[in-house]
PDB file of N, CA and C in Angstrom:
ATOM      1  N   UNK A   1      11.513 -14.725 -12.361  1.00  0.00           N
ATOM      2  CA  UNK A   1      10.715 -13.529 -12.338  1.00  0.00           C
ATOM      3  C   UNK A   1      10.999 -12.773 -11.045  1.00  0.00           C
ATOM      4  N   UNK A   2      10.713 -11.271 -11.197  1.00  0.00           N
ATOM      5  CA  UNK A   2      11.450 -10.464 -10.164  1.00  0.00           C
ATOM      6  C   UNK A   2       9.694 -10.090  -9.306  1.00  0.00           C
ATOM      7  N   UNK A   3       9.680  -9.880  -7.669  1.00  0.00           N
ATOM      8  CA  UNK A   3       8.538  -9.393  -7.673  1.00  0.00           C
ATOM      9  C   UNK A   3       8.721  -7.964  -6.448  1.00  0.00           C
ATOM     10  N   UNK A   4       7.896  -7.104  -7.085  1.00  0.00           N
ATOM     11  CA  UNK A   4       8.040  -5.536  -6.266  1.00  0.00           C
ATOM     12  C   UNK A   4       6.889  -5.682  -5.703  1.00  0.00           C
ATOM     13  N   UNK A   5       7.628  -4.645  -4.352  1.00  0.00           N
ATOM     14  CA  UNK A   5       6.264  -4.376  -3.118  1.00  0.00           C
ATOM     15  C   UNK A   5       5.624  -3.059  -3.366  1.00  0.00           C
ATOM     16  N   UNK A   6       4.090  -3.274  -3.486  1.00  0.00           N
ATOM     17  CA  UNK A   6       3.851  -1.974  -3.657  1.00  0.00           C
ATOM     18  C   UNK A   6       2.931  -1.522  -2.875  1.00  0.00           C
ATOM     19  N   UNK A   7       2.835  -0.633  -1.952  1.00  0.00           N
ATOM     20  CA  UNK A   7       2.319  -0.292  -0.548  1.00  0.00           C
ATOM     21  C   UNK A   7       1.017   0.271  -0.986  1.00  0.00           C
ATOM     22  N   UNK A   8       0.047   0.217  -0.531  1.00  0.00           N
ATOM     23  CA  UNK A   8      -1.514   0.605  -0.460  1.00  0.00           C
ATOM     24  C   UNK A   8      -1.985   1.105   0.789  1.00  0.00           C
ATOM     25  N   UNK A   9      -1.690   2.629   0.409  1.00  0.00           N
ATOM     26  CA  UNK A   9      -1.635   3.445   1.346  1.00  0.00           C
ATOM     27  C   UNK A   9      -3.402   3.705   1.809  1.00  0.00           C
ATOM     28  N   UNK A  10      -4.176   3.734   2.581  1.00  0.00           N
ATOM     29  CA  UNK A  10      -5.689   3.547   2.886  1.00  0.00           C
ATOM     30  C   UNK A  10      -5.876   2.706   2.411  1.00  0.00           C
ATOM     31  N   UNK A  11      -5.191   1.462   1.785  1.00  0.00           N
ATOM     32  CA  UNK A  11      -5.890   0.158   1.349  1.00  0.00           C
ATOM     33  C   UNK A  11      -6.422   0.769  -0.380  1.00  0.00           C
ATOM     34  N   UNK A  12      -6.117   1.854  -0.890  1.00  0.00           N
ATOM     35  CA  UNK A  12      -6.558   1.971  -1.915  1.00  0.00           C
ATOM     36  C   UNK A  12      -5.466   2.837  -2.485  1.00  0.00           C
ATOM     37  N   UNK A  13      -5.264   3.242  -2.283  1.00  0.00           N
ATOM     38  CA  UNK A  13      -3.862   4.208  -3.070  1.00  0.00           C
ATOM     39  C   UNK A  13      -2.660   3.789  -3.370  1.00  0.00           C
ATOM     40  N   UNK A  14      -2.201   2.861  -4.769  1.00  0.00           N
ATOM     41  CA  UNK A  14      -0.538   2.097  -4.830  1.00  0.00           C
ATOM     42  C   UNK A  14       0.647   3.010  -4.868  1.00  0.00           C
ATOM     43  N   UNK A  15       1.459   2.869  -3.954  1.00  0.00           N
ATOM     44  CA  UNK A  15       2.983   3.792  -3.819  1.00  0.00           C
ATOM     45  C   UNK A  15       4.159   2.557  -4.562  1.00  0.00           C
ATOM     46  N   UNK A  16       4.467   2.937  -5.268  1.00  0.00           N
ATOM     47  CA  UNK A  16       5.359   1.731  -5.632  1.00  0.00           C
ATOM     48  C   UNK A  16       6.948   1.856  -5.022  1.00  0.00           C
ATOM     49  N   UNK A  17       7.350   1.100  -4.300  1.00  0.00           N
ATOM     50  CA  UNK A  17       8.700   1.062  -3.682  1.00  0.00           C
ATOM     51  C   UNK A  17       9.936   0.534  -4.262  1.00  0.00           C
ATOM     52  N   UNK A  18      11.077   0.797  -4.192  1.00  0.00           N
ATOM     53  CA  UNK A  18      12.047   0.748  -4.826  1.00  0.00           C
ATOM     54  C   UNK A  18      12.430  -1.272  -4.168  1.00  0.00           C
ATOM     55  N   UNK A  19      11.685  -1.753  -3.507  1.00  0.00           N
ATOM     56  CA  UNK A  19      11.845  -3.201  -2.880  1.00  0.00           C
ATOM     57  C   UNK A  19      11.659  -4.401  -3.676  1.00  0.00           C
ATOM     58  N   UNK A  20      12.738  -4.772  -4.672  1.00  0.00           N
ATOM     59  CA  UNK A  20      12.548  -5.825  -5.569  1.00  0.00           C
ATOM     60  C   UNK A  20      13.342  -7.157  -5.003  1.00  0.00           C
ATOM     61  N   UNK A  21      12.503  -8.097  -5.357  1.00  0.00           N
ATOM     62  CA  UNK A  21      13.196  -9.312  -4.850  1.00  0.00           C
ATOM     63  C   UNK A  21      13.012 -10.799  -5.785  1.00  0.00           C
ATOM     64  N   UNK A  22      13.707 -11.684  -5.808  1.00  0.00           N
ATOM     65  CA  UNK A  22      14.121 -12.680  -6.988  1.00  0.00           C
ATOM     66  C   UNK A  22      13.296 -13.579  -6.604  1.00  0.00           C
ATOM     67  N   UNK A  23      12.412 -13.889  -4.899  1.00  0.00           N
ATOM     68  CA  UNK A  23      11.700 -15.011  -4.960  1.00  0.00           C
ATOM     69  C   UNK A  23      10.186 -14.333  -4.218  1.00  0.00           C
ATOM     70  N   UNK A  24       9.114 -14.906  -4.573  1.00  0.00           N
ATOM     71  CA  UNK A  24       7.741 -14.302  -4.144  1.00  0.00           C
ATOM     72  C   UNK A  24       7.921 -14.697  -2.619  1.00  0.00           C
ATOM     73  N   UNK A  25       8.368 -15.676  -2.179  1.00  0.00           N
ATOM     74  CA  UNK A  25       8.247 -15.994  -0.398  1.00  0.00           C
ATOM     75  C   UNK A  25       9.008 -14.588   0.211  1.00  0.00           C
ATOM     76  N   UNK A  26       9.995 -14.199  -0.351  1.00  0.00           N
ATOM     77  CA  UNK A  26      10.705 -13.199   0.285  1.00  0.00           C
ATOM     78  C   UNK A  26      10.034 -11.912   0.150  1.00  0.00           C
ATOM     79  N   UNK A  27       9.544 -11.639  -0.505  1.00  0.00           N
ATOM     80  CA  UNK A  27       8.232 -10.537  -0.690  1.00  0.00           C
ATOM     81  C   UNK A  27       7.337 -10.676  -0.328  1.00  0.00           C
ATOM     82  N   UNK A  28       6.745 -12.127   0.051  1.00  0.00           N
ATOM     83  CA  UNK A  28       5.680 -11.956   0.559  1.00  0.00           C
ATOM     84  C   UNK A  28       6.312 -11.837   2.323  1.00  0.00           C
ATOM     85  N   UNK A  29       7.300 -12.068   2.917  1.00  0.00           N
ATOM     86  CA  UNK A  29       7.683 -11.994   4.137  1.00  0.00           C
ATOM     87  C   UNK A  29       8.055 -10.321   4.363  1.00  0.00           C
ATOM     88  N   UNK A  30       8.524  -9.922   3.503  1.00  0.00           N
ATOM     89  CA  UNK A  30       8.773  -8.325   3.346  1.00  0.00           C
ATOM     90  C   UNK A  30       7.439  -7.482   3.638  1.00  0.00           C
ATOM     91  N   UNK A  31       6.647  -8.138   3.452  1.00  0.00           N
ATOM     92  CA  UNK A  31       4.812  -7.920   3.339  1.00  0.00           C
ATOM     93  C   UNK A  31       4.178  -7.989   4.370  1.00  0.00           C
ATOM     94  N   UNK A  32       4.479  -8.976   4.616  1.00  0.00           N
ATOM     95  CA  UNK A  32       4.133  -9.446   6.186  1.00  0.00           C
ATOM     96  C   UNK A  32       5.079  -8.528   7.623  1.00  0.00           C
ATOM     97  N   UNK A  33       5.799  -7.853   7.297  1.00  0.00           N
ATOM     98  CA  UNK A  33       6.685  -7.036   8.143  1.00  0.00           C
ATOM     99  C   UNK A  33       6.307  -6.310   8.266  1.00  0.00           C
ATOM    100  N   UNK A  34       5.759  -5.047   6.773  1.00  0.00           N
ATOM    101  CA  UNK A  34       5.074  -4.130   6.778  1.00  0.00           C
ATOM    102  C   UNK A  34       3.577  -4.658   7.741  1.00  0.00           C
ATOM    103  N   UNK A  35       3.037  -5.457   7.618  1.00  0.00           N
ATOM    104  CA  UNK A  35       1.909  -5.640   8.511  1.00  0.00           C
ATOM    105  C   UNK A  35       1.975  -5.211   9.966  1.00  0.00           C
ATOM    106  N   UNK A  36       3.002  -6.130  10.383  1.00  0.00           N
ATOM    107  CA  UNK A  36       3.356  -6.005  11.426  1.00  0.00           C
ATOM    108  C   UNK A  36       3.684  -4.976  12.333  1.00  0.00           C
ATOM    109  N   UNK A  37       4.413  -4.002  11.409  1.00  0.00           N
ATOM    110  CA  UNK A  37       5.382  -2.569  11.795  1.00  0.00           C
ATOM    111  C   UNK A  37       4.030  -1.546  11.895  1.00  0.00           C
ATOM    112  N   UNK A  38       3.098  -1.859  11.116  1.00  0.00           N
ATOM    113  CA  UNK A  38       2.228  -1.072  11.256  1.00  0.00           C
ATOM    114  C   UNK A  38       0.978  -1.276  12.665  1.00  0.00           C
ATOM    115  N   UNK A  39       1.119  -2.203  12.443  1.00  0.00           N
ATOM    116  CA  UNK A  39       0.193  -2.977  13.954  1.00  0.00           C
ATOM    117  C   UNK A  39       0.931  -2.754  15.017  1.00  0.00           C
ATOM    118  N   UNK A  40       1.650  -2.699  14.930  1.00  0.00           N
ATOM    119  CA  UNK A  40       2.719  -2.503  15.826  1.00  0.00           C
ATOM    120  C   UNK A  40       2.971  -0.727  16.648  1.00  0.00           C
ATOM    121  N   UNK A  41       2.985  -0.271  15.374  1.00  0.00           N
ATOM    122  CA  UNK A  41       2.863   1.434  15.561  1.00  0.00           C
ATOM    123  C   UNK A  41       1.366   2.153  16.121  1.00  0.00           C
ATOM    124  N   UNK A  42       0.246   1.408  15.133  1.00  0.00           N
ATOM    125  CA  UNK A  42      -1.126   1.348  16.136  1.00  0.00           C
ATOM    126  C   UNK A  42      -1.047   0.974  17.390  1.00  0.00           C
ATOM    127  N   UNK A  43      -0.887   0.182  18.032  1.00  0.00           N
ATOM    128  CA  UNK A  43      -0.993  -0.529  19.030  1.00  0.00           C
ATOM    129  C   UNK A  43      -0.562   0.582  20.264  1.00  0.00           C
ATOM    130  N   UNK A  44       0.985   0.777  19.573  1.00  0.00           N
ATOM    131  CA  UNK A  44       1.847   1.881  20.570  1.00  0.00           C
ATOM    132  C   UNK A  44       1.207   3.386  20.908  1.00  0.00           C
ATOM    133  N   UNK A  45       0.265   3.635  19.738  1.00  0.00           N
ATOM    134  CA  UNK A  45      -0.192   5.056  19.459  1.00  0.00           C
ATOM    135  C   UNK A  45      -1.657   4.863  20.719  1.00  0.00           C
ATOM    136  N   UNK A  46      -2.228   3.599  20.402  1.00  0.00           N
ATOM    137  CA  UNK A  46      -3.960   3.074  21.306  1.00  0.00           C
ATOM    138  C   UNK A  46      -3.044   3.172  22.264  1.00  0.00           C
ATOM    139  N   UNK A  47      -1.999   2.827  23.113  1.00  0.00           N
ATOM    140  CA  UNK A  47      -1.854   2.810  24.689  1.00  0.00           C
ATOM    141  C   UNK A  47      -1.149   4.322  24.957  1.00  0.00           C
ATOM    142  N   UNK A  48      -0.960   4.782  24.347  1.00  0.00           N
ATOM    143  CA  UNK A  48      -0.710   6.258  24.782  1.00  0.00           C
ATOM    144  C   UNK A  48      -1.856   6.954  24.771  1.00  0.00           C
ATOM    145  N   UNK A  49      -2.643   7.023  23.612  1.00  0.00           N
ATOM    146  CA  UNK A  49      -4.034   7.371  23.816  1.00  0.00           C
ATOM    147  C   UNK A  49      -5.082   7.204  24.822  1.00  0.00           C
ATOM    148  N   UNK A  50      -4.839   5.733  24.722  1.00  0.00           N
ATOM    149  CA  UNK A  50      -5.885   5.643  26.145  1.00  0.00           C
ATOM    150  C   UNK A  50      -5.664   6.343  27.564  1.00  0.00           C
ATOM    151  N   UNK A  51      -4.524   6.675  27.740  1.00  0.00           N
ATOM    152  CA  UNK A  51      -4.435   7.291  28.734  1.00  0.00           C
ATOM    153  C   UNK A  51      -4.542   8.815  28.816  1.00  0.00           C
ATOM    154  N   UNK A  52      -4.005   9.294  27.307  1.00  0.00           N
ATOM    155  CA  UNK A  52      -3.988  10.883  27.346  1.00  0.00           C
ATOM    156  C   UNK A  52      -5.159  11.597  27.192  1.00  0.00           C
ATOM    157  N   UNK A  53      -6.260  10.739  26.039  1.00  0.00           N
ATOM    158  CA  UNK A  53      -7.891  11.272  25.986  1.00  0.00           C
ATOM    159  C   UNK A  53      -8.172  11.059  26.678  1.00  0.00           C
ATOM    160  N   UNK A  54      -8.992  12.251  27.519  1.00  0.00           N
ATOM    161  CA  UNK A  54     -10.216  12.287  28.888  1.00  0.00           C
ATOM    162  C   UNK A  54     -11.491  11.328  28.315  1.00  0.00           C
ATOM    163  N   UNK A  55     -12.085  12.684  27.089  1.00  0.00           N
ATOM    164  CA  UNK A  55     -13.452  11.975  26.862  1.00  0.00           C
ATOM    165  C   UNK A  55     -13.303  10.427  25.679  1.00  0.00           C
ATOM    166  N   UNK A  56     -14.302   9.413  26.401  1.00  0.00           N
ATOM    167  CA  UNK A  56     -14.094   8.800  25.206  1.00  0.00           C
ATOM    168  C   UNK A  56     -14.885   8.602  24.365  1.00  0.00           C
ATOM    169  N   UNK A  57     -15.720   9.915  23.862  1.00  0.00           N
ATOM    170  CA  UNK A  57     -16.140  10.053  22.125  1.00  0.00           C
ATOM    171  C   UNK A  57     -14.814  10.730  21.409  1.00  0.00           C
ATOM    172  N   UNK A  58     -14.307  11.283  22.048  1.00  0.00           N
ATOM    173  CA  UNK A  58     -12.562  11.681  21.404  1.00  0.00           C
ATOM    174  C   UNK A  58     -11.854  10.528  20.834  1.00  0.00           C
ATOM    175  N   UNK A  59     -11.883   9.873  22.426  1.00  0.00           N
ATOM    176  CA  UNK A  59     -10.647   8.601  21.938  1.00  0.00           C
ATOM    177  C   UNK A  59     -11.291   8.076  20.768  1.00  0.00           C
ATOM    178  N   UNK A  60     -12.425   7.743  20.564  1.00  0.00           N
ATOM    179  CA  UNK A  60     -13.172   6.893  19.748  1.00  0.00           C
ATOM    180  C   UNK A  60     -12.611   7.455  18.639  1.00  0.00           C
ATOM    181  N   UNK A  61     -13.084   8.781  18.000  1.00  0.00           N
ATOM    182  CA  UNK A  61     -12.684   9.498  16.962  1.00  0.00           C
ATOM    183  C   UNK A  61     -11.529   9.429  16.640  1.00  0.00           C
ATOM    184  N   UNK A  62     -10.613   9.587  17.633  1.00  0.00           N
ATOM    185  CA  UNK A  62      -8.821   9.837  17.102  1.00  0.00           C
ATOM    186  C   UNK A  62      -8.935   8.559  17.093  1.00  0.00           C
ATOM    187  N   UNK A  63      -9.203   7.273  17.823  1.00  0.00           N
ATOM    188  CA  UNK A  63      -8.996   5.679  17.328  1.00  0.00           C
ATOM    189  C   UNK A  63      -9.345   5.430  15.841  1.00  0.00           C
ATOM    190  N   UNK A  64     -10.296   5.921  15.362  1.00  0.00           N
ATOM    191  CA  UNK A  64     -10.932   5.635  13.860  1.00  0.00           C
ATOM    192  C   UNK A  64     -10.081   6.325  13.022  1.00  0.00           C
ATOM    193  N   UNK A  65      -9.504   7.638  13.196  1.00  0.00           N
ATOM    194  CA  UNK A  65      -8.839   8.283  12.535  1.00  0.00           C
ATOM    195  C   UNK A  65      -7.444   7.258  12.300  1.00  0.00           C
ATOM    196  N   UNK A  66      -6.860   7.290  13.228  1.00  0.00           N
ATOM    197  CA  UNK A  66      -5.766   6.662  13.656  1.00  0.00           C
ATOM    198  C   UNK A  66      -5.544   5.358  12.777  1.00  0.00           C
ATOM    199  N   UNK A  67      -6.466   4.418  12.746  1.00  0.00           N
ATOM    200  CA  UNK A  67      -6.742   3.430  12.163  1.00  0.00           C
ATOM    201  C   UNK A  67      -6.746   3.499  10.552  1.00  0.00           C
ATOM    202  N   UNK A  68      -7.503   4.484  10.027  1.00  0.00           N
ATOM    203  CA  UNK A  68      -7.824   4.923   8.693  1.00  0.00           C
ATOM    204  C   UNK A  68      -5.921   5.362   8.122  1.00  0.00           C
ATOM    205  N   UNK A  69      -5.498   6.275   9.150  1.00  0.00           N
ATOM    206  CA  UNK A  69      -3.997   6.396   9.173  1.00  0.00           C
ATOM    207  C   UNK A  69      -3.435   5.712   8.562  1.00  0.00           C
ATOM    208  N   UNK A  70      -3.656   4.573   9.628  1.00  0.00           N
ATOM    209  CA  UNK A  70      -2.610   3.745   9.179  1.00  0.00           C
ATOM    210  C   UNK A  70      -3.233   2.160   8.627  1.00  0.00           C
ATOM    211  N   UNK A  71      -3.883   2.146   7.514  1.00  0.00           N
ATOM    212  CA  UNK A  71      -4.451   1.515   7.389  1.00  0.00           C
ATOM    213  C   UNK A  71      -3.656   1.522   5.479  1.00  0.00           C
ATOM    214  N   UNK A  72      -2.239   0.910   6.006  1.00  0.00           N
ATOM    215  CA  UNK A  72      -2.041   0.585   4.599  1.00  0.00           C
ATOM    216  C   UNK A  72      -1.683  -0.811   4.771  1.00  0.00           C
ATOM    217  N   UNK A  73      -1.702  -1.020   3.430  1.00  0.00           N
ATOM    218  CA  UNK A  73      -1.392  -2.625   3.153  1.00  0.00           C
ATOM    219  C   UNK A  73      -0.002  -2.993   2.139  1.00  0.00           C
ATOM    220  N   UNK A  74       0.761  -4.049   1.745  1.00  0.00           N
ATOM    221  CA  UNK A  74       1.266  -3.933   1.048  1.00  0.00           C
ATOM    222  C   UNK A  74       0.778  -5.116   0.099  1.00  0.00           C
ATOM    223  N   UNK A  75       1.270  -5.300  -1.093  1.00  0.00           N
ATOM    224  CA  UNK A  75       1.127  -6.623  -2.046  1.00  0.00           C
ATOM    225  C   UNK A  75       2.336  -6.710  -2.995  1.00  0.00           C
ATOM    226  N   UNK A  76       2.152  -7.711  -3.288  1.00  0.00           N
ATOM    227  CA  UNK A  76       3.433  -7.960  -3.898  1.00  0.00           C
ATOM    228  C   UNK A  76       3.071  -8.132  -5.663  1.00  0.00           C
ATOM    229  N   UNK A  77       3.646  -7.414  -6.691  1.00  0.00           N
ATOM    230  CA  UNK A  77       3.346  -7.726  -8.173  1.00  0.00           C
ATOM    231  C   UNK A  77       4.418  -8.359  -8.487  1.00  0.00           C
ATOM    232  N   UNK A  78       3.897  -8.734  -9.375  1.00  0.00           N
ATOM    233  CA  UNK A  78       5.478  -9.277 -10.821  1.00  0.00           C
ATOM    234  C   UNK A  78       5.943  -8.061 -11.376  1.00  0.00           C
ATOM    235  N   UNK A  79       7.301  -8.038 -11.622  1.00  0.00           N
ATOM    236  CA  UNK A  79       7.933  -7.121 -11.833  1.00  0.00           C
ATOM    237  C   UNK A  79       8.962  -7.567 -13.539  1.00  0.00           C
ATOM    238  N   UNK A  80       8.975  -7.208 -14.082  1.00  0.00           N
ATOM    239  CA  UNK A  80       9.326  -7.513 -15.690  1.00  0.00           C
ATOM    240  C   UNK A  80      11.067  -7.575 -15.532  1.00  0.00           C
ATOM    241  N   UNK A  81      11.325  -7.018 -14.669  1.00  0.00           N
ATOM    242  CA  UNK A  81      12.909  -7.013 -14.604  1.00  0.00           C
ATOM    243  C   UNK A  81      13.455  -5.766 -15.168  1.00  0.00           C
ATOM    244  N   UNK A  82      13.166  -5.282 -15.838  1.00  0.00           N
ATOM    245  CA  UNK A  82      13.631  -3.699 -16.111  1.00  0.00           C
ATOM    246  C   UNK A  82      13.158  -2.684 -15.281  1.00  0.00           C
ATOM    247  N   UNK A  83      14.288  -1.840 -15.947  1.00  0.00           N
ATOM    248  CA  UNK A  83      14.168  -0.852 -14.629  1.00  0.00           C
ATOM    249  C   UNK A  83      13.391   0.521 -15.049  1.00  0.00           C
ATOM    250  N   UNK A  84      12.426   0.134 -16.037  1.00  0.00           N
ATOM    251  CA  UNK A  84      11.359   0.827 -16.270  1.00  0.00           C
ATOM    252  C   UNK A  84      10.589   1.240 -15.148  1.00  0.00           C
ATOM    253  N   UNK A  85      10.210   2.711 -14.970  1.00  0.00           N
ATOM    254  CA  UNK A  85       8.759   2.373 -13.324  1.00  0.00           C
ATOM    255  C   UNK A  85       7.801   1.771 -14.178  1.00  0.00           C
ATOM    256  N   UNK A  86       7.012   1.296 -13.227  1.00  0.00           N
ATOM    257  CA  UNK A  86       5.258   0.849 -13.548  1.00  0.00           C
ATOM    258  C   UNK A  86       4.453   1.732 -13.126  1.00  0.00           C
ATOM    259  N   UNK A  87       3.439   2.146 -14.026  1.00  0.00           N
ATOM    260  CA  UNK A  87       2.802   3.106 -13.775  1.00  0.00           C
ATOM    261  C   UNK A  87       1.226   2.411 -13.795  1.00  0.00           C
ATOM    262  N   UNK A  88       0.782   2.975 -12.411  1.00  0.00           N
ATOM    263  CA  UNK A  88      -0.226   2.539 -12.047  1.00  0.00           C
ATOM    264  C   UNK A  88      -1.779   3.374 -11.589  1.00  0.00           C
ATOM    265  N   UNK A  89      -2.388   2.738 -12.523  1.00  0.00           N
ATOM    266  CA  UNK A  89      -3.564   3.730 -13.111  1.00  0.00           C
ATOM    267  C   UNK A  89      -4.441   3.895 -11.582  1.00  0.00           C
ATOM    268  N   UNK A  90      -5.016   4.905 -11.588  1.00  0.00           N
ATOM    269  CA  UNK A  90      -5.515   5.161 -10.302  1.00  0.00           C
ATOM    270  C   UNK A  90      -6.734   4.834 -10.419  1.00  0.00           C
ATOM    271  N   UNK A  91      -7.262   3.746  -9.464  1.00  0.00           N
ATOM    272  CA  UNK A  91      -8.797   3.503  -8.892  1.00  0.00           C
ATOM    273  C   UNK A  91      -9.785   4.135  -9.910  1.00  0.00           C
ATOM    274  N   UNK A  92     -10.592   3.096 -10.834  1.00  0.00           N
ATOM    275  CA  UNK A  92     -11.419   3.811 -11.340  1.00  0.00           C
ATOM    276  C   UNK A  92     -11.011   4.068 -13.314  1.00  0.00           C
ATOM    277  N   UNK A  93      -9.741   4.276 -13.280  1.00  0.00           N
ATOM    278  CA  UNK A  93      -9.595   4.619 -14.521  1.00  0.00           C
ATOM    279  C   UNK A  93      -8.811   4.007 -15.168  1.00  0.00           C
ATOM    280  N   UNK A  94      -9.333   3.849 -16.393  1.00  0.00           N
ATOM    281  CA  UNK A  94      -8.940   2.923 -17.619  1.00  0.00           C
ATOM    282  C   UNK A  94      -7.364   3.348 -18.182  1.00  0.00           C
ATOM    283  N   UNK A  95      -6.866   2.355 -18.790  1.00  0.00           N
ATOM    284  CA  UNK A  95      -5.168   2.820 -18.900  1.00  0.00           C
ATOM    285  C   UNK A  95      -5.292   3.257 -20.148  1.00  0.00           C
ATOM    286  N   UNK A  96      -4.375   4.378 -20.473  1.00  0.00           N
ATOM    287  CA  UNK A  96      -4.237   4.934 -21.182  1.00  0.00           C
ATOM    288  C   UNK A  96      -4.078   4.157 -22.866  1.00  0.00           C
ATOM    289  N   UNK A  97      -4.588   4.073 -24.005  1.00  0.00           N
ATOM    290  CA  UNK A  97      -4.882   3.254 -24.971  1.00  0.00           C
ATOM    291  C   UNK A  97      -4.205   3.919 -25.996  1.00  0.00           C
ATOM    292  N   UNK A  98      -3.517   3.687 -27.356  1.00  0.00           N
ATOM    293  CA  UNK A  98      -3.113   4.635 -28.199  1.00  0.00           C
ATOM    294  C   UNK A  98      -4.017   4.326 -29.482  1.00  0.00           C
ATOM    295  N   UNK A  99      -4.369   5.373 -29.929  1.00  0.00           N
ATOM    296  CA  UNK A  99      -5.670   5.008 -30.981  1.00  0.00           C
ATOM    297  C   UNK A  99      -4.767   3.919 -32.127  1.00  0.00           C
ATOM    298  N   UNK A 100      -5.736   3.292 -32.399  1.00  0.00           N
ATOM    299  CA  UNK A 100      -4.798   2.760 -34.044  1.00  0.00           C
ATOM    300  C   UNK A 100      -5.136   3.469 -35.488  1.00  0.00           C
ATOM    301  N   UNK A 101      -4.158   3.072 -36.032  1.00  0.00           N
ATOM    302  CA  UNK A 101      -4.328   3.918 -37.520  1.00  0.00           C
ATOM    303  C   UNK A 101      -5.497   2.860 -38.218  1.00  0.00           C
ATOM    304  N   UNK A 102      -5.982   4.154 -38.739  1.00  0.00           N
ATOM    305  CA  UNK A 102      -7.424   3.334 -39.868  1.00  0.00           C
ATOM    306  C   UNK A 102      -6.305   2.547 -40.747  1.00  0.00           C
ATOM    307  N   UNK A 103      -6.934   1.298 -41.450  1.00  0.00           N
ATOM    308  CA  UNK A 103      -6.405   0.510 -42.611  1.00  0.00           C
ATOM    309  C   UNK A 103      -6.226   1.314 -43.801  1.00  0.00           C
ATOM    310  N   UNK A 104      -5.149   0.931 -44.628  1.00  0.00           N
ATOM    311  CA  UNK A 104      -4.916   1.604 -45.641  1.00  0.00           C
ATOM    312  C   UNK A 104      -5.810   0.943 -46.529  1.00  0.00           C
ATOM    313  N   UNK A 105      -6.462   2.338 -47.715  1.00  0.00           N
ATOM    314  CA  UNK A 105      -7.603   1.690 -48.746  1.00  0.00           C
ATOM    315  C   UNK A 105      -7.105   1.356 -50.220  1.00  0.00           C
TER     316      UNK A 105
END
């Protein structure tokens, strides 16, 4: 089984990425990078900040903002192996259903 990374942009929004891979450890390490790169980019953004905001109900604000920013996640799905996209129903709403035909009488 093949498994794709699909990024969760505010922790709620799925971007699906072109990142397929043949074993779940390697996706889940691909996963764990994205963690990182992003903590990583916070981190760099809080020590420039701290020094450039005067007031700190600012910093506070651009920190929360900042955070919300970058506050994606990734996860890893099963992926069917074709190169169909997956289409992924947005927060809240039911997937699209195709009526069935009434029984013949």
């Amino acid at each position: 089984m093949k498994w794709i990374l699909v990024v969760l942009v505010g922790g709620v929004t799925p971007i699906q990425t072109d990142l397929k891979f043949d074993k779940l450890a390697d996706c889940l390490d691909a996963e764990e990078q994205l963690r990182t790169t992003y903590a990583e980019a916070y981190a760099a953004w809080d020590k420039g900040a701290a020094s450039s905001i005067e007031r700190r109900r600012d910093y506070r604000r651009a920190r929360e903002f900042q955070g919300r920013r970058l506050a994606n996640t990734g996860t890893c799905i099963p992926h069917a192996g074709s190169d169909q996209v997956v289409t992924l129903p947005k927060s809240g709403e039911q997937p699209a259903t195709t009526p069935s035909q009434p029984p013949a009488r």
